[in-house]
Structures are given as C-alpha cells and as structure tokens.
Protein backbone atom coordinates (compact mmCIF):
# COMPACT_ATOMS: atom_id res chain seq x y z
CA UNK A 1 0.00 0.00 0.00
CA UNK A 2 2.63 2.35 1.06
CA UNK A 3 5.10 1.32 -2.22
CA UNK A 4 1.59 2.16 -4.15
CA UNK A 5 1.45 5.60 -2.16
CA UNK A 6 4.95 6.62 -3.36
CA UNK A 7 4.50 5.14 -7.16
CA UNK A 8 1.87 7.15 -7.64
CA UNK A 9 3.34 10.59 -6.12
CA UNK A 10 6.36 9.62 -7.76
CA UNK A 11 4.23 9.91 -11.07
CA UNK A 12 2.63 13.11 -10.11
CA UNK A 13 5.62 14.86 -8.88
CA UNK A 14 7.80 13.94 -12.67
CA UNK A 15 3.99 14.87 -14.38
CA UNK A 16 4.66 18.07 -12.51
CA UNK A 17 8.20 18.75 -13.32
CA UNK A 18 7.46 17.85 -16.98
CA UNK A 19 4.53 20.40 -16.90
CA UNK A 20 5.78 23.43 -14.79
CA UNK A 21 9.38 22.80 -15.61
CA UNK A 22 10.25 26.91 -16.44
CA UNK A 23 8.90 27.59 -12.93
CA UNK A 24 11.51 24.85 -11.79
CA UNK A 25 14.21 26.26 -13.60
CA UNK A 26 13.49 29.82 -12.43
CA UNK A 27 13.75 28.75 -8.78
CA UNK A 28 16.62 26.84 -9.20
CA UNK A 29 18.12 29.76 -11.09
CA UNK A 30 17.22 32.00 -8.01
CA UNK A 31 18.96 30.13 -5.38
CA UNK A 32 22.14 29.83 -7.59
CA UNK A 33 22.43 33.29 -8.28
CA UNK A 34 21.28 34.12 -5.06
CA UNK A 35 24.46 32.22 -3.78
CA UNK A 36 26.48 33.58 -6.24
CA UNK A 37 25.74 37.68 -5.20
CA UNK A 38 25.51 36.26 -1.78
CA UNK A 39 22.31 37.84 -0.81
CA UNK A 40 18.78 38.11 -1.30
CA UNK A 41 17.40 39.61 -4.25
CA UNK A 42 15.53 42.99 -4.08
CA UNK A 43 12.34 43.36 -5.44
CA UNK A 44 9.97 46.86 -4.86
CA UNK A 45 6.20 47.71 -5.25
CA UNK A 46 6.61 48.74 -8.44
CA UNK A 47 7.98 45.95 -10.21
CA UNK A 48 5.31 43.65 -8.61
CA UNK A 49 3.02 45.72 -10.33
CA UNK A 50 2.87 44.30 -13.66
CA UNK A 51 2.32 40.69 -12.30
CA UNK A 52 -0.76 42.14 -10.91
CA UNK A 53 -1.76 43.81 -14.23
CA UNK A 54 -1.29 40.56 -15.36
CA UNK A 55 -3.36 38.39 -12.79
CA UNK A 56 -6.30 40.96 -13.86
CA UNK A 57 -5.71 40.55 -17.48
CA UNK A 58 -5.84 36.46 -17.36
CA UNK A 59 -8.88 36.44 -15.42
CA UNK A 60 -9.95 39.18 -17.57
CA UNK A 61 -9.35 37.32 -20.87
CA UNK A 62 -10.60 33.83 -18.75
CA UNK A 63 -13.82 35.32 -18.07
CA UNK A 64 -14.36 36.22 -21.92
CA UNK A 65 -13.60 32.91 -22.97
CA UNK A 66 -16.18 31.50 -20.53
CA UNK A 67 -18.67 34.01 -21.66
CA UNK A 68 -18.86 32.62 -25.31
CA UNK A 69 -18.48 35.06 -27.09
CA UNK A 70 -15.69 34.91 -29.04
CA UNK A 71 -16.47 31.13 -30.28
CA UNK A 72 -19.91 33.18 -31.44
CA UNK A 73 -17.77 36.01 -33.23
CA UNK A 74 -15.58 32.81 -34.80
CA UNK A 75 -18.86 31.14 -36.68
CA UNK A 76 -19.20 33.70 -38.76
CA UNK A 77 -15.66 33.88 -40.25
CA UNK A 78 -16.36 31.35 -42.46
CA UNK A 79 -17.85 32.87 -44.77
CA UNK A 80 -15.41 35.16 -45.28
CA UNK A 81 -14.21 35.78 -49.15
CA UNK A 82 -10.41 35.76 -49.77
CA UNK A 83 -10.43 33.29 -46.89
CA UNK A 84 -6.55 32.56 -46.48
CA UNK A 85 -5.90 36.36 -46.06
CA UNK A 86 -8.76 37.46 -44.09
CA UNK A 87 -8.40 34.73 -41.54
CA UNK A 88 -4.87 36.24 -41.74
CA UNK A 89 -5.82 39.69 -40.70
CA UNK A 90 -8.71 38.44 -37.95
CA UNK A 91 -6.26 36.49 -36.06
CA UNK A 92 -3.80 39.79 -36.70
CA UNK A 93 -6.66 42.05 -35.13
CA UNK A 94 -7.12 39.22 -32.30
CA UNK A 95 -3.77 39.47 -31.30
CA UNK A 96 -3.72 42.91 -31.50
CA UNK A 97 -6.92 43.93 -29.07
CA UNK A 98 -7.19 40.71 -26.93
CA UNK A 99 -3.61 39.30 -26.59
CA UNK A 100 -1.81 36.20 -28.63
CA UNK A 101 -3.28 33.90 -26.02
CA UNK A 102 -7.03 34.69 -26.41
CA UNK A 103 -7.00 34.92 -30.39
CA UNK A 104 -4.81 31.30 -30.27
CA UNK A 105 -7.41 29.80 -28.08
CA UNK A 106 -10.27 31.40 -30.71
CA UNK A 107 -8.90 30.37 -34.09
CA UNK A 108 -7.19 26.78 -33.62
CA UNK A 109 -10.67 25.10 -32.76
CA UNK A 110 -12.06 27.27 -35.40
CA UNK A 111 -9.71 26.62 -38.22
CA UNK A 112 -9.90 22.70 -37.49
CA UNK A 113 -13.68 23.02 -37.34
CA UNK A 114 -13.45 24.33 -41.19
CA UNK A 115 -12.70 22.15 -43.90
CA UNK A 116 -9.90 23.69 -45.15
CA UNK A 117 -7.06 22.81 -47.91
CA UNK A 118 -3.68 23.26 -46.44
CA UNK A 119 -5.29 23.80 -43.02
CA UNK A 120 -1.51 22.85 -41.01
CA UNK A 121 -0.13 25.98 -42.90
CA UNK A 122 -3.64 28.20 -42.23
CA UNK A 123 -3.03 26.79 -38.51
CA UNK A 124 0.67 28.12 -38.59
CA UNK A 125 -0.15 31.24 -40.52
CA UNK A 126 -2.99 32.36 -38.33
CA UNK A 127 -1.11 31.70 -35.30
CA UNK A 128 2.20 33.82 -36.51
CA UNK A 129 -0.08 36.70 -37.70
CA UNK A 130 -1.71 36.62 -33.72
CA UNK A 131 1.60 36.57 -32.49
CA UNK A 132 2.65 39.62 -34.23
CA UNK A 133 -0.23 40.86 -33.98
CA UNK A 134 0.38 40.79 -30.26
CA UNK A 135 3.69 42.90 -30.46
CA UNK A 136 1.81 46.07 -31.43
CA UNK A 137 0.83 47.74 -28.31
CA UNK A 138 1.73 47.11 -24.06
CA UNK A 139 -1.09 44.83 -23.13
CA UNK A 140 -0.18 42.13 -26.53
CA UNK A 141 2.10 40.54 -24.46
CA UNK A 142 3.77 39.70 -21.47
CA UNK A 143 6.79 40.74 -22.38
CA UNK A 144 5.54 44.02 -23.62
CA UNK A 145 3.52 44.47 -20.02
CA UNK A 146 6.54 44.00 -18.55
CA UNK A 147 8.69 46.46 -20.93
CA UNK A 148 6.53 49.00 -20.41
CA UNK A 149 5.13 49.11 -17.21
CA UNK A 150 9.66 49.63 -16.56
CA UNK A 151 10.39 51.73 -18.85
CA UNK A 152 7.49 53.64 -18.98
CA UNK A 153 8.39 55.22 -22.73
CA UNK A 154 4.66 56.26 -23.80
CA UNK A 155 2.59 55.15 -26.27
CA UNK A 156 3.23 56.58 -29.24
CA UNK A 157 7.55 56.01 -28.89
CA UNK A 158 6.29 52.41 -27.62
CA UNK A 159 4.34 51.92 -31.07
CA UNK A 160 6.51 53.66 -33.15
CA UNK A 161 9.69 51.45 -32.05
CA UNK A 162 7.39 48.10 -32.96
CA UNK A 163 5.40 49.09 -36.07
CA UNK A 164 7.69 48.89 -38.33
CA UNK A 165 8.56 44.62 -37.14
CA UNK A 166 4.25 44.43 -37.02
CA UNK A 167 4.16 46.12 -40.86
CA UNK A 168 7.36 44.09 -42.11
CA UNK A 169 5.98 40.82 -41.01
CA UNK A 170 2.44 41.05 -42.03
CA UNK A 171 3.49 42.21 -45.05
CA UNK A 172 5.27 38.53 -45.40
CA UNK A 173 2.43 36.60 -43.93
CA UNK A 174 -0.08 38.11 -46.68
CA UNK A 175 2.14 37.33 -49.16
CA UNK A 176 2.70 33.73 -47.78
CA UNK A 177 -1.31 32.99 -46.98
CA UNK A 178 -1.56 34.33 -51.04
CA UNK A 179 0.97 32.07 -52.36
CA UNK A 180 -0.21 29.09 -50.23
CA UNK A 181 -3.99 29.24 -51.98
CA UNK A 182 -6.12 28.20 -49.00
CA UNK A 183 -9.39 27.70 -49.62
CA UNK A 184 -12.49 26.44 -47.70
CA UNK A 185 -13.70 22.82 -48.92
CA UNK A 186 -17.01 22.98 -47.68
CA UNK A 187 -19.91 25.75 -47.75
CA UNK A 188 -21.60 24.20 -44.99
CA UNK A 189 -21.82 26.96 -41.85
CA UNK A 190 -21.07 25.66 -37.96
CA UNK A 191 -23.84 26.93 -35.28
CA UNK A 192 -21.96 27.62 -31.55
CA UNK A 193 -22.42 24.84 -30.14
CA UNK A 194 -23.53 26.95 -26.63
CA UNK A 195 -25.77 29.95 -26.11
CA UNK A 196 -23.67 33.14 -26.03
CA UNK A 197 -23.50 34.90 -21.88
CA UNK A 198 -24.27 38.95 -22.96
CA UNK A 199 -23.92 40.20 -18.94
CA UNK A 200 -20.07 38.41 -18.77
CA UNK A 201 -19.23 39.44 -22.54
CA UNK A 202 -19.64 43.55 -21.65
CA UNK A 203 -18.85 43.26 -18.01
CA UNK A 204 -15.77 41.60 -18.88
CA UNK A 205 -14.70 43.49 -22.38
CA UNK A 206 -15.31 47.01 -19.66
CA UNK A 207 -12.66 45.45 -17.60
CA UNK A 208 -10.63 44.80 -20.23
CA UNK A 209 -10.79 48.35 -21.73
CA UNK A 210 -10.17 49.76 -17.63
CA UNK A 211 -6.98 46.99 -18.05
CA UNK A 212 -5.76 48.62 -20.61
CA UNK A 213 -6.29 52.51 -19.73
CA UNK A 214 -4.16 51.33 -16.54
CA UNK A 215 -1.23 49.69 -18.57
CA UNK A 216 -1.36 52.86 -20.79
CA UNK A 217 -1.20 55.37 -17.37
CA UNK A 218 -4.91 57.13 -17.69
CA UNK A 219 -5.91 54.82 -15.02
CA UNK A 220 -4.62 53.50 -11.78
CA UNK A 221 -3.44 49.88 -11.54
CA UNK A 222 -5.91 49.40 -8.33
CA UNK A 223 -8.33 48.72 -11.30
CA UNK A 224 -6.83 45.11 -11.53
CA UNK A 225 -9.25 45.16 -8.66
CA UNK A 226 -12.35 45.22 -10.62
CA UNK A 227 -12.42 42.04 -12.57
CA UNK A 228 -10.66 39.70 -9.51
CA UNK A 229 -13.35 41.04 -7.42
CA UNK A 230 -16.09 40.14 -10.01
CA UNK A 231 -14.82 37.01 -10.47
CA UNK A 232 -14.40 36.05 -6.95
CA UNK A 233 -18.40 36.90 -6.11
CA UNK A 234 -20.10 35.76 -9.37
CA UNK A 235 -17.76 34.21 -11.86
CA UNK A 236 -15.47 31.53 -9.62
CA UNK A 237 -14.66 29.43 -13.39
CA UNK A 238 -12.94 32.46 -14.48
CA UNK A 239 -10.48 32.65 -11.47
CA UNK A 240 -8.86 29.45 -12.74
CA UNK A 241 -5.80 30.98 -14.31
CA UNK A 242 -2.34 29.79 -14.62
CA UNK A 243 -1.06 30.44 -11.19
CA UNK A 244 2.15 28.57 -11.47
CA UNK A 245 2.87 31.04 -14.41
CA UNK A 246 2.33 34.27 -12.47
CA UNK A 247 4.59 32.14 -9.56
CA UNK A 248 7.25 32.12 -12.41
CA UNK A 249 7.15 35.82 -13.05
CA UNK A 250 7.72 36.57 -9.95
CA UNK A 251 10.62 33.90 -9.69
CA UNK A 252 11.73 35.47 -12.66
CA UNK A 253 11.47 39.00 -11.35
CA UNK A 254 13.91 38.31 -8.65
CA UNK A 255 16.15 35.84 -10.52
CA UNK A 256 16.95 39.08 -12.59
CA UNK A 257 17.80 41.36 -9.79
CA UNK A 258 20.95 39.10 -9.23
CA UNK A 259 21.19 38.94 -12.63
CA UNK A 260 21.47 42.31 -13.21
CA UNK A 261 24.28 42.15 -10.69
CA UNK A 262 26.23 39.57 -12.64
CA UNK A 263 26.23 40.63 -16.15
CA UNK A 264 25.69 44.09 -15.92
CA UNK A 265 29.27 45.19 -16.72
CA UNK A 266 29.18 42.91 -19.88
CA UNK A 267 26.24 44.71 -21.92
CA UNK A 268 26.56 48.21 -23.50
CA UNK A 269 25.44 48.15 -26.63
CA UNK A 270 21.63 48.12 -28.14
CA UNK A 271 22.57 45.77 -30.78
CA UNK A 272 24.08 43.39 -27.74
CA UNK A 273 20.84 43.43 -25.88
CA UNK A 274 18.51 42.80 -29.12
CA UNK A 275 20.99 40.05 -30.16
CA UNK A 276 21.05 38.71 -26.36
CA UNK A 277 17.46 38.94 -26.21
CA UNK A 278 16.60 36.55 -29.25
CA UNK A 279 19.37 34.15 -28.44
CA UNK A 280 17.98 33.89 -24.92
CA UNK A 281 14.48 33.32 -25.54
CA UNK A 282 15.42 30.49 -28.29
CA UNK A 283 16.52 28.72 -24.62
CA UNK A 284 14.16 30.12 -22.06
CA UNK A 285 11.90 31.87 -23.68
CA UNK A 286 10.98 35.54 -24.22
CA UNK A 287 9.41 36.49 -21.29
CA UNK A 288 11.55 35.28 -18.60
CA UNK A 289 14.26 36.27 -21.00
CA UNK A 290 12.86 40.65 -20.70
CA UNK A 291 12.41 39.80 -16.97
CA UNK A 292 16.01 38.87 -16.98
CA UNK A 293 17.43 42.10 -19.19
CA UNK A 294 15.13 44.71 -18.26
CA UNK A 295 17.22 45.57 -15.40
CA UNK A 296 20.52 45.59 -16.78
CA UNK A 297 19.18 47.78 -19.90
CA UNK A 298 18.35 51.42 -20.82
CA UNK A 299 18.05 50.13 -24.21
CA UNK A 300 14.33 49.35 -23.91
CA UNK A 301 13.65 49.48 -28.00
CA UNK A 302 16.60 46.75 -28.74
CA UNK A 303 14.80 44.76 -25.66
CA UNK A 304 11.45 45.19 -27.06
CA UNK A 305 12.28 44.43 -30.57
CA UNK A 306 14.41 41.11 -29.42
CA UNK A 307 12.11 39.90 -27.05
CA UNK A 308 9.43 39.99 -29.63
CA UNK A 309 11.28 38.66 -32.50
CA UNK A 310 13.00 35.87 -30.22
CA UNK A 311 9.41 34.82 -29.61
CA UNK A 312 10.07 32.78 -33.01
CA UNK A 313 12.29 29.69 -33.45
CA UNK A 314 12.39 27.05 -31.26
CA UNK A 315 9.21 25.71 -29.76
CA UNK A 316 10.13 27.17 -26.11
CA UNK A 317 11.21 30.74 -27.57
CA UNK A 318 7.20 32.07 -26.52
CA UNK A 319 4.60 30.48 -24.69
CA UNK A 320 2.67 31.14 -27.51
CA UNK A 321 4.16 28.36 -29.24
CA UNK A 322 3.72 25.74 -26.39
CA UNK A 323 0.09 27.22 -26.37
CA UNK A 324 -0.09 26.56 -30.18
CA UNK A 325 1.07 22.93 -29.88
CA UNK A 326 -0.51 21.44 -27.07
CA UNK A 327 -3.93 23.30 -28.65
CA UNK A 328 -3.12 21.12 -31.94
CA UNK A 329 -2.52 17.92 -30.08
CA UNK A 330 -5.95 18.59 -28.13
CA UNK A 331 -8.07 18.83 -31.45
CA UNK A 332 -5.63 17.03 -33.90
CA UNK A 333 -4.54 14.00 -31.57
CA UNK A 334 -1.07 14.03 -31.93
CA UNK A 335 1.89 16.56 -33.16
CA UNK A 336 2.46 14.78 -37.08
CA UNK A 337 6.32 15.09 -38.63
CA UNK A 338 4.74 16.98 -41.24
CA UNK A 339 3.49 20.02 -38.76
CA UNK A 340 6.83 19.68 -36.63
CA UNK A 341 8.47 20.55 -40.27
CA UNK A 342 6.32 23.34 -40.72
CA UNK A 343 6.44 24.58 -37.47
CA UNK A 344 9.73 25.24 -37.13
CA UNK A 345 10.77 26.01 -40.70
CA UNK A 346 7.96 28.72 -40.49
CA UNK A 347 9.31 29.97 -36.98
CA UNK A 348 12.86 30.10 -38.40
CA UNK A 349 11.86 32.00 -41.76
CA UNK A 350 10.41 34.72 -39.10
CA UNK A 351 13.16 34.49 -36.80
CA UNK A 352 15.49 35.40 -39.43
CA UNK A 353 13.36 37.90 -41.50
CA UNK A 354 12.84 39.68 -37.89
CA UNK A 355 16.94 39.72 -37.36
CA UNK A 356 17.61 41.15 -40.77
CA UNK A 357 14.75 43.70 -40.82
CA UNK A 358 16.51 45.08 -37.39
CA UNK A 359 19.37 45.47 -38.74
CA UNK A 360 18.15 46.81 -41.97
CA UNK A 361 16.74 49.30 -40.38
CA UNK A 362 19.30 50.20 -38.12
CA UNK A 363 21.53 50.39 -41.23
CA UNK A 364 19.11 52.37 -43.21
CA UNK A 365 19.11 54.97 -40.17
C-alpha cells in the first residue's frame, strides 16, 4: 500500500516537473544566483506591479472565454471571401486587441472546425499573424507588459519602435497565406455549439478596456481590482488561471535582480541586448528572457524588438508556441512530422526575416 502511495506521487511529482518545468528552472536559477551575489534579491512595489496587471488581465481574458463570445464572433468567419488572407488579418486584429493567447485559443478550434485545404499551414499562418499581432501595443504581451510598465516610454515612442517589425511581417504573412492558396472545402456553416453569456461578454470586455487605460497610465493599476473582485463573487470558473505562471514571473522577477548584478558590466550596446534577447528566448523563452534584461538595460527598444522577435524559433522561444502545440494535439490528436516541419521552418523564416529587418533598419538609419 505504502510502495503504491509513493509510485503514484512519484508519477505526479515527474507529471509536474514535466509540466511546470520553467517555474523549476526559475527557482533553481534563483537560489544559484542568489548564492552567487551572496544575498537576497531585491524586489519593490513597483515591479510587482505588472504581475498584478497581469493576474487581472488572465482572469480578464478567462472570463471572456467562458462568456462565449468569441467562439460566437468565430462562426461567422467562415464565410469570409479571400479566406486565407482574411483569416490572416482576424487572427492579426485578435492578437492585436485581446492578446496572442485569447486569439490562439479562438482560431485553432475554429480553423480545425473548417474544412480547409492546407489547413496545417492556415493553422501556422494564423497563429504567426496573432503573435505579431500581439507585439503592437503594451497589453499584446507579457513581455511588452513587462517592458513598459519599466520603462514607462509612452505610447506613441512604444508603437513607433514596434510598427515597423508588425508592418514588415504582415506584409510577409499576406504574401505567404496568397501564395499558399487556402481555400475552404465545404460551404456548410457551424452553429456555436452553446448559447452566447451577454452580462459576462460587456462586463468583462469594460474590464478589459479599464486593463488597458491602466497599462497605458490614464488609469490606476488598483483597477486590476475590478475584474478579480467580479470574479471572486459571481464568476469563480474564471479565477482558474495559470497560477504557477504568475509564480514564475515573480521567480523570474527576482532571478533578474541578481542577474542584473552579474552581467551588468558585460552589456553596453543596443545591438548586444537585441541580439542577447533573441538568443535567450530560443533557450528560455521571451518572457523570462525581458524579466532577466530589463534591469541591466536602458536600451528598452533593442529589448522590445528582441524579445518579440526571439518569440520565433524554437518551440520554447514564446509560450505562444507551447500554447499553439498542445492546442493542436488537443483537437488534432497528436503533433504529425509533417506540422513539426512546418512549425519550425515557419518559426525560423520569421526568426530570421525579424533579425535582418533590425538590422536593416538600423543600417538604413
């Protein structure tokens, strides 16, 4: 009974390691470095702000998933004309206005609901479009929350630093999604499948709007408030967020206040950070990877831009692409050699068009 006891938390404890295994690594990483400066990390208020920016934005986003309204919104894309390019755009627009994560969790089950030629590639084009998408503005992102609620450079110098990576790289996807002729196969429409909740749609897309004014400055962060509290007296579902994953931001937040003490003296250059920034997040991914140069950095644009474009390569660069894969296992089964191929030729393609369009422009300047 007992050996049965241990078997079985054996199992859970390696399922957990093989699940949560960044948050692992980032506490691990703390108490080495922690060693290494030889004492504790400092952390203030203010940079424990964004993780609670970002507690209210995945409830926020939680609670308009639950509400059905985007799966709604999704039936009626397809009967969209120029189909390959429009669903190109939406999942552009979704990534946009309700971060990477939301428009991922909106258009996989949609596009594998449609009968669609080439539907791997639509999967993989709609999914890069949401993710650059997702770069344009503070709230897209993680990593963006995190850059700006630091550096605090404004809107319009935030956007105009980004647009031109958002512009270069849609331009490429369009011209991919074009080339690639997808078409749909059937002319058959899909019905949601549940009635649509109107009260939890606005309440929740007001929060979201308050979410953003706060990111932005018009508002204070208290706001984050608003939607926890909702959720806590009328909407429990919707407090089921990835916890572990705020727990690893704030691992991460400290692991890179000994960082900053380590490697500071070996960075001075923007075209370091942006280079350091992609190489890292190919390894730990992007977010952890800003958490971890944010404080060693004025250069917030070279940060911002190789954050972003490091979210492309390998599988692990963004969580966006772990989101992406285990969302095509779910509805597909299993991961076939054929979509491993495309995956990470696609993610490559973008990793390198991103590297030489920095340095294009940099040149061109």
């Amino acid at each position: 009974m007992k050996s049965d006891l241990l078997k079985r938390g054996g199992r859970t404890l390696l399922a957990l390691l093989a699940k949560e295994w960044l948050f692992f690594i980032a506490a691990l990483g703390l108490i080495a470095t922690t060693v290494a400066v030889g004492h504790l990390p400092k952390v203030s208020e203010r940079d424990l702000t964004p993780i609670l920016l970002l507690w209210g934005f995945f409830v926020t986003l939680k609670g308009i998933e639950n509400s059905r309204a985007l799966c709604h919104a999704s039936c009626r894309l397809e009967r969209l004309p120029a189909l390959g390019p429009s669903l190109v755009l939406i999942a552009l627009l979704l990534g946009m206005f309700l971060t990477i994560d939301v428009a991922l969790v909106t258009l996989v089950p949609l596009l594998f609901a449609m009968r669609l030629s080439r539907r791997n590639l639509m999967i993989l084009l709609a999914s890069f479009a949401a993710h650059i998408g997702a770069a344009l503005f503070p709230f897209g992102t993680p990593q963006n929350l995190f850059i700006y609620a630091h550096y605090q450079p404004g809107l319009l110098p935030f956007l105009q630093t980004i647009a031109p990576f958002v512009l270069g790289m849609t331009i490429l996807l369009l011209a991919a999604v074009s080339f690639a002729g997808v078409r749909r196969l059937s002319t058959l429409s899909r019905q949601p499948e549940r009635p649509l909740k109107p009260i939890h749609t606005v309440l929740y897309l007001v929060f979201f709007l308050l979410l953003v004014l706060a990111v932005i400055g018009l508002l204070p962060w208290g706001v984050v408030l608003l939607p926890l509290l909702y959720a806590w007296l009328f909407d429990l579902e919707s407090l089921r967020v990835d916890y572990f994953l705020l727990l690893t931001f704030v691992l991460f937040l400290a692991l890179s206040a000994n960082v900053h003490e380590l490697i500071a003296p070996w960075v001075h250059r923007p075209h370091h950070i942006f280079l350091l920034a992609a190489a890292m997040s190919q390894l730990i991914s992007n977010v952890p990877t800003t958490l971890l140069l944010q404080p060693i950095t004025p250069y917030w644009q070279a940060l911002l831009w190789g954050s972003n474009v490091g979210g492309f390569g390998t599988p692990i660069a963004a969580l966006a692409n772990l989101i992406l894969l285990r969302l095509y296992r779910q509805y597909h089964g299993t991961i076939d050699g054929r979509f491993w191929s495309l995956f990470l030729i696609g993610n490559l393609l973008i990793l390198a068009a991103g590297i030489g369009l920095y340095f294009l422009l940099h040149l061109i300047r």
